[in-house]
PDB file of N, CA and C in Angstrom:
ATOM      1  N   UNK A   1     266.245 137.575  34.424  1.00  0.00           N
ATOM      2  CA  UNK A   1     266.082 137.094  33.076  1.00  0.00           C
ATOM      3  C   UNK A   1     267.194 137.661  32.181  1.00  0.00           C
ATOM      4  N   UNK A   2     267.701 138.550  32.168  1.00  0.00           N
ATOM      5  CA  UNK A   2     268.551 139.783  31.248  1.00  0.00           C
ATOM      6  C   UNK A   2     269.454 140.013  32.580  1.00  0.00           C
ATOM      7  N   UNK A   3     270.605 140.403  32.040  1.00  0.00           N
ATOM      8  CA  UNK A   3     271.633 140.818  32.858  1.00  0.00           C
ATOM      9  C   UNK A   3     271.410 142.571  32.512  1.00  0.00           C
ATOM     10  N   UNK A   4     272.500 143.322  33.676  1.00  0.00           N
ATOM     11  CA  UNK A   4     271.963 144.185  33.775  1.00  0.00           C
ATOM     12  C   UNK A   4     272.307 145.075  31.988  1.00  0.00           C
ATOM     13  N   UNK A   5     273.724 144.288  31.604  1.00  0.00           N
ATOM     14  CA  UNK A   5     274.545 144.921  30.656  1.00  0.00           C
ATOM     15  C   UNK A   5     273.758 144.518  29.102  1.00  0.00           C
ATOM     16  N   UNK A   6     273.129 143.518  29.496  1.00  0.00           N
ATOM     17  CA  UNK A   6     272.076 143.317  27.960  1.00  0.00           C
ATOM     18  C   UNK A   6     271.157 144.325  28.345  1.00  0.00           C
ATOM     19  N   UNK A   7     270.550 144.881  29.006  1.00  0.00           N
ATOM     20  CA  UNK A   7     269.001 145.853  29.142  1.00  0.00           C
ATOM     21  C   UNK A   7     269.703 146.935  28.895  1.00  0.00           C
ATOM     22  N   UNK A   8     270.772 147.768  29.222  1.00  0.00           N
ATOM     23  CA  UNK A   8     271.653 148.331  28.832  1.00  0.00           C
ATOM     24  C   UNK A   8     271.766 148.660  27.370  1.00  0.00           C
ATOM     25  N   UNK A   9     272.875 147.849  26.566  1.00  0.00           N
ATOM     26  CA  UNK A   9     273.005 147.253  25.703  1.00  0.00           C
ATOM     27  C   UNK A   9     271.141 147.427  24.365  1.00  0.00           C
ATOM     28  N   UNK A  10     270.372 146.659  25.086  1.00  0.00           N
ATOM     29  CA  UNK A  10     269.221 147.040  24.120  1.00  0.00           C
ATOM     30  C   UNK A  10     268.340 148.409  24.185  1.00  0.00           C
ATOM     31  N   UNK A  11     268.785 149.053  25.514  1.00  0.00           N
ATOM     32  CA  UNK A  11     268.102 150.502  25.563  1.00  0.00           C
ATOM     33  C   UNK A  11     269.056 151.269  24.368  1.00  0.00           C
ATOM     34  N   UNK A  12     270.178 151.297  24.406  1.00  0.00           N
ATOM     35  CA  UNK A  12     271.075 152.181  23.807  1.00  0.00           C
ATOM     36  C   UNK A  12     270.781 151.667  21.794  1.00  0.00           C
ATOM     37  N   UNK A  13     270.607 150.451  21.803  1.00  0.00           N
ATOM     38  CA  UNK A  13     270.568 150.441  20.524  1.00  0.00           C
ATOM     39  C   UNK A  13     269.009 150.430  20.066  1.00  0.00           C
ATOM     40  N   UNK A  14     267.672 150.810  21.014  1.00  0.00           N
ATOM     41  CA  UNK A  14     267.142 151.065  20.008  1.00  0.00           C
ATOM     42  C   UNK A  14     266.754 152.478  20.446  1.00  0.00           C
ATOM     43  N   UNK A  15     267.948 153.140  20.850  1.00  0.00           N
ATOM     44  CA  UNK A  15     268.017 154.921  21.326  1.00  0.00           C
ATOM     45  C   UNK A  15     268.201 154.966  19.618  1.00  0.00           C
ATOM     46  N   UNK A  16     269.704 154.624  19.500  1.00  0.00           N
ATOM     47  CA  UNK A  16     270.496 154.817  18.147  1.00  0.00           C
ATOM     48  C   UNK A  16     269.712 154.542  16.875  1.00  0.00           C
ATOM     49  N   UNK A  17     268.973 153.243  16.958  1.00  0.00           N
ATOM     50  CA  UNK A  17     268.584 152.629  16.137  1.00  0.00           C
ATOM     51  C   UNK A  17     267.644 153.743  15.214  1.00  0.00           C
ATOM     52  N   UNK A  18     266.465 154.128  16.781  1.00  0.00           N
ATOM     53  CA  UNK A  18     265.720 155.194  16.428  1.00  0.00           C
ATOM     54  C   UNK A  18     266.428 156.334  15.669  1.00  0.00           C
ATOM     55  N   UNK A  19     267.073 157.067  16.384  1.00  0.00           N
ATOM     56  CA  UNK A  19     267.976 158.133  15.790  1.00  0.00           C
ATOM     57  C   UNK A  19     268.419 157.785  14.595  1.00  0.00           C
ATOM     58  N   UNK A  20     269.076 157.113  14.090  1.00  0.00           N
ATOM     59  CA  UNK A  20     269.259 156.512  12.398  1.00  0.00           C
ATOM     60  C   UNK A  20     268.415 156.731  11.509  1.00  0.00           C
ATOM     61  N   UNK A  21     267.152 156.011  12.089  1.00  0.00           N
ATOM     62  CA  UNK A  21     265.915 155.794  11.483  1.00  0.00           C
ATOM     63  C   UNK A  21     265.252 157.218  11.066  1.00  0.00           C
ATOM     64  N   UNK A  22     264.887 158.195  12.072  1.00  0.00           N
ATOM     65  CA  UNK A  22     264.666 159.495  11.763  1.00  0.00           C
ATOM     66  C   UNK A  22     265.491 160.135  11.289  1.00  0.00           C
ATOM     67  N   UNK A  23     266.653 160.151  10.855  1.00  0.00           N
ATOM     68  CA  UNK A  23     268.016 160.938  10.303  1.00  0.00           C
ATOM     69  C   UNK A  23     267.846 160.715   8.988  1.00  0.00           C
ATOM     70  N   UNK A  24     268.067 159.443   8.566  1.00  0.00           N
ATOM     71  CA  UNK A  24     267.552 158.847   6.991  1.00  0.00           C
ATOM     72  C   UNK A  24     266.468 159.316   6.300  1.00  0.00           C
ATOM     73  N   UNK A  25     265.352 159.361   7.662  1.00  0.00           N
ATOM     74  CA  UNK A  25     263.885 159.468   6.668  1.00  0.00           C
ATOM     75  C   UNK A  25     263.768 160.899   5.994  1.00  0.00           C
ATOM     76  N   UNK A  26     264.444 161.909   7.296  1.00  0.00           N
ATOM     77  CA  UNK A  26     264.420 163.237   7.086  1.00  0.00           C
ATOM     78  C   UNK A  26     265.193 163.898   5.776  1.00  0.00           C
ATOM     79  N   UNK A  27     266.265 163.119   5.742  1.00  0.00           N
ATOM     80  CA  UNK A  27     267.242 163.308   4.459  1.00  0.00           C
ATOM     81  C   UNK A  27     266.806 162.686   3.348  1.00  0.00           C
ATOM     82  N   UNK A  28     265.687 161.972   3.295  1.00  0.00           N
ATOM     83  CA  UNK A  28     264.709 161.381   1.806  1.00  0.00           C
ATOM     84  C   UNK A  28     263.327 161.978   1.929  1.00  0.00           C
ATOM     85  N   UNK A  29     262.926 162.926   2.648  1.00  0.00           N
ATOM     86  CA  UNK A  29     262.223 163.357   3.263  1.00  0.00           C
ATOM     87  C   UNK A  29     261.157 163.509   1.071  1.00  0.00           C
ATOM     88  N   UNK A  30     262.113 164.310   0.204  1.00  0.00           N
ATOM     89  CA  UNK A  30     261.828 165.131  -0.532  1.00  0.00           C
ATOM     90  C   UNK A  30     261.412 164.137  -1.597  1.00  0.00           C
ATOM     91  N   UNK A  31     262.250 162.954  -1.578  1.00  0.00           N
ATOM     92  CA  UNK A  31     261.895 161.609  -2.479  1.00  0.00           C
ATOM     93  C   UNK A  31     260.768 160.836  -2.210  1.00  0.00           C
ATOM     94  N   UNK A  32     260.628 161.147  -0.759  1.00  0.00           N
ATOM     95  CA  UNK A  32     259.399 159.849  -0.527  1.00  0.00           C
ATOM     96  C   UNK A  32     257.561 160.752  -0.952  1.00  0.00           C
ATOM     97  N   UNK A  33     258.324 161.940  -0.757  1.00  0.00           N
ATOM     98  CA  UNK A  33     256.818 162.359  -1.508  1.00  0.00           C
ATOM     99  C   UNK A  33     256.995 162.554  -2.560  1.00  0.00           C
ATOM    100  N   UNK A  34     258.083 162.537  -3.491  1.00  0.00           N
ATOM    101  CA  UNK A  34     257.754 162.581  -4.863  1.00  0.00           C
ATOM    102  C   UNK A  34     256.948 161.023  -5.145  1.00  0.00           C
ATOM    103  N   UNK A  35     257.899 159.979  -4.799  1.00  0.00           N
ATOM    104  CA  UNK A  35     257.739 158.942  -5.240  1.00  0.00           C
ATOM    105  C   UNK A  35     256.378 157.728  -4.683  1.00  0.00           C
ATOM    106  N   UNK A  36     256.253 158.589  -3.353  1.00  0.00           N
ATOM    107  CA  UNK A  36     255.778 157.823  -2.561  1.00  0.00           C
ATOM    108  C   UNK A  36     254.067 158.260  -2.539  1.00  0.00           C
ATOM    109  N   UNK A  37     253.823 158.816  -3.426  1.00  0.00           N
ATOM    110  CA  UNK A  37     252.477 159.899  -3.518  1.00  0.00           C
ATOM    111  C   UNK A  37     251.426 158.817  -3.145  1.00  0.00           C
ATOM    112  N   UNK A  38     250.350 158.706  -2.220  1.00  0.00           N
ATOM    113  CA  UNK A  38     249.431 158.286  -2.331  1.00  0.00           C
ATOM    114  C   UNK A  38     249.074 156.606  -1.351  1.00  0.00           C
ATOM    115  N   UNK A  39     250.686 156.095  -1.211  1.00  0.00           N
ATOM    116  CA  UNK A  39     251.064 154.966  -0.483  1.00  0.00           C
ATOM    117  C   UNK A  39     249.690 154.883   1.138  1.00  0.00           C
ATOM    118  N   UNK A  40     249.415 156.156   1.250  1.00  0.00           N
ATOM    119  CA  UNK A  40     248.739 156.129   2.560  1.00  0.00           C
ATOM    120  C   UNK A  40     247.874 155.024   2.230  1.00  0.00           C
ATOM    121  N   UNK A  41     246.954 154.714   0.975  1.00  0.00           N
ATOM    122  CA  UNK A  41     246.240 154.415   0.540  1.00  0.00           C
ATOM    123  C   UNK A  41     246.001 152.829   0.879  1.00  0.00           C
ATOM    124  N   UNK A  42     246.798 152.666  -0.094  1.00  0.00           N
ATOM    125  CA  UNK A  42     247.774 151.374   0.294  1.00  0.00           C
ATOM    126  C   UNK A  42     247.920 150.877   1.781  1.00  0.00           C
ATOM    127  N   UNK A  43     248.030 151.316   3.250  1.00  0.00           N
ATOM    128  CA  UNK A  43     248.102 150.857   4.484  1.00  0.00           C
ATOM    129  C   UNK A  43     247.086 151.332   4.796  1.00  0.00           C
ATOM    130  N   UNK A  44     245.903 151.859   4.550  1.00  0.00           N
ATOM    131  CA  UNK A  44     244.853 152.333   4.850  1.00  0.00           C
ATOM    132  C   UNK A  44     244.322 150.786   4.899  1.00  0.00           C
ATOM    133  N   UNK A  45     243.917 150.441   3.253  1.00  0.00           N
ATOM    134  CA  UNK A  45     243.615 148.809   2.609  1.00  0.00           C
ATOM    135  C   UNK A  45     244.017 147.766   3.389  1.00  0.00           C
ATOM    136  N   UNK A  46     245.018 147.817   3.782  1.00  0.00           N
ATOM    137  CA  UNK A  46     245.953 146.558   4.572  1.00  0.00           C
ATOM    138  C   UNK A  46     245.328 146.287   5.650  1.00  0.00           C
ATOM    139  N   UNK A  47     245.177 147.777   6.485  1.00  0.00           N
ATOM    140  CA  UNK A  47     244.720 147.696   8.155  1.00  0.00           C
ATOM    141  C   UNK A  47     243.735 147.408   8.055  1.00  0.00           C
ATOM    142  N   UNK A  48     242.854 147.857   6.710  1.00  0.00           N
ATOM    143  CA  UNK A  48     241.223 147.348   6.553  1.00  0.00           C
ATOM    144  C   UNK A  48     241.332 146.227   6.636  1.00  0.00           C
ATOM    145  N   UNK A  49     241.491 145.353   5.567  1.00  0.00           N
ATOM    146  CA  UNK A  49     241.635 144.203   5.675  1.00  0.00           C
ATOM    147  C   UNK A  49     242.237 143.093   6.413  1.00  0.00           C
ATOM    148  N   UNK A  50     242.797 143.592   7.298  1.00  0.00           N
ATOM    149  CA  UNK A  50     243.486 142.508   8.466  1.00  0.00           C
ATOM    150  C   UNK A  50     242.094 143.326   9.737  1.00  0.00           C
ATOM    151  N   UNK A  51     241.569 143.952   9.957  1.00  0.00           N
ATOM    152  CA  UNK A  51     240.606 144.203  10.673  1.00  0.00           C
ATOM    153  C   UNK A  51     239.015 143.646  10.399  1.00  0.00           C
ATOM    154  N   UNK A  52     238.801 143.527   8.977  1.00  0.00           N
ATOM    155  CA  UNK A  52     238.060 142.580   8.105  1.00  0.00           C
ATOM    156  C   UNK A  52     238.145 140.988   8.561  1.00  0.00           C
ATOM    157  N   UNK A  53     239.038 140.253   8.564  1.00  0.00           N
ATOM    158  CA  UNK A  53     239.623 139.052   9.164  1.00  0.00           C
ATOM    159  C   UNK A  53     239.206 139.040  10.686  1.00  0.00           C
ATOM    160  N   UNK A  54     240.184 139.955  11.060  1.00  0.00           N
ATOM    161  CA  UNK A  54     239.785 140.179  13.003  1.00  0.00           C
ATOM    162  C   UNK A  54     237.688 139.572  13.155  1.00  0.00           C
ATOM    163  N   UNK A  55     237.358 140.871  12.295  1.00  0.00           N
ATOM    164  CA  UNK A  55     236.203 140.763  12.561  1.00  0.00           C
ATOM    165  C   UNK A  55     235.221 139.308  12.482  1.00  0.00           C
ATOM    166  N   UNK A  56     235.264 138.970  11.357  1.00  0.00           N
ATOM    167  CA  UNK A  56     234.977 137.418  10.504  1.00  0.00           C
ATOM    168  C   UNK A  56     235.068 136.219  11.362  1.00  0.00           C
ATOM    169  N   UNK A  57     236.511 136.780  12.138  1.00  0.00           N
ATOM    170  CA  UNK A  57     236.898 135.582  12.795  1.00  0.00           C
ATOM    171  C   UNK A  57     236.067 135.500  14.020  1.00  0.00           C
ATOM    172  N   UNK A  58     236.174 136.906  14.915  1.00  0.00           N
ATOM    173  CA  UNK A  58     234.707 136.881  16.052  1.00  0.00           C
ATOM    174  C   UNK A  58     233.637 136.715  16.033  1.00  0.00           C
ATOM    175  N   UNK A  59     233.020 136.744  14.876  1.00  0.00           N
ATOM    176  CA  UNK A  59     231.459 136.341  14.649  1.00  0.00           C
ATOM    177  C   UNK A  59     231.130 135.392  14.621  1.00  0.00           C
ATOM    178  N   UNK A  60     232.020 134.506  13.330  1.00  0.00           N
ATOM    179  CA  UNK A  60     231.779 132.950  13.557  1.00  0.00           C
ATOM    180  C   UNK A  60     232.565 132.205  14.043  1.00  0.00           C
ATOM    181  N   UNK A  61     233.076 132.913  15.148  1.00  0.00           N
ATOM    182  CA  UNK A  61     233.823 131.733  16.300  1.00  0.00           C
ATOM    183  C   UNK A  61     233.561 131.840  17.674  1.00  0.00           C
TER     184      UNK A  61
END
């Protein structure tokens, strides 16, 4: 399906990708809790509610 140099190719970039990703967060590390106070809240609600749906949908279907 994939050659060997694309599986390659997508291991390495989401090695890097990752690594970026944690490099950035760590260096805003100090902003995202100033700014970010309370956000848990917020994806707490979300997961509720898309699990709310999940549920709704198995009962009456």
């Amino acid at each position: 399906m994939f050659t060997k140099g694309q599986l390659i190719f997508a291991l390495l970039f989401i090695i890097v990708f990752a690594a970026a990703l944690i490099y950035t967060y760590r260096k805003d590390i100090k902003l995202h809790r100033k700014h970010y106070r309370g956000s848990v809240w917020v994806l707490i609600a979300f997961v509720s509610f898309i699990l709310f749906i999940a549920i709704i949908k198995y009962i009456f279907i």
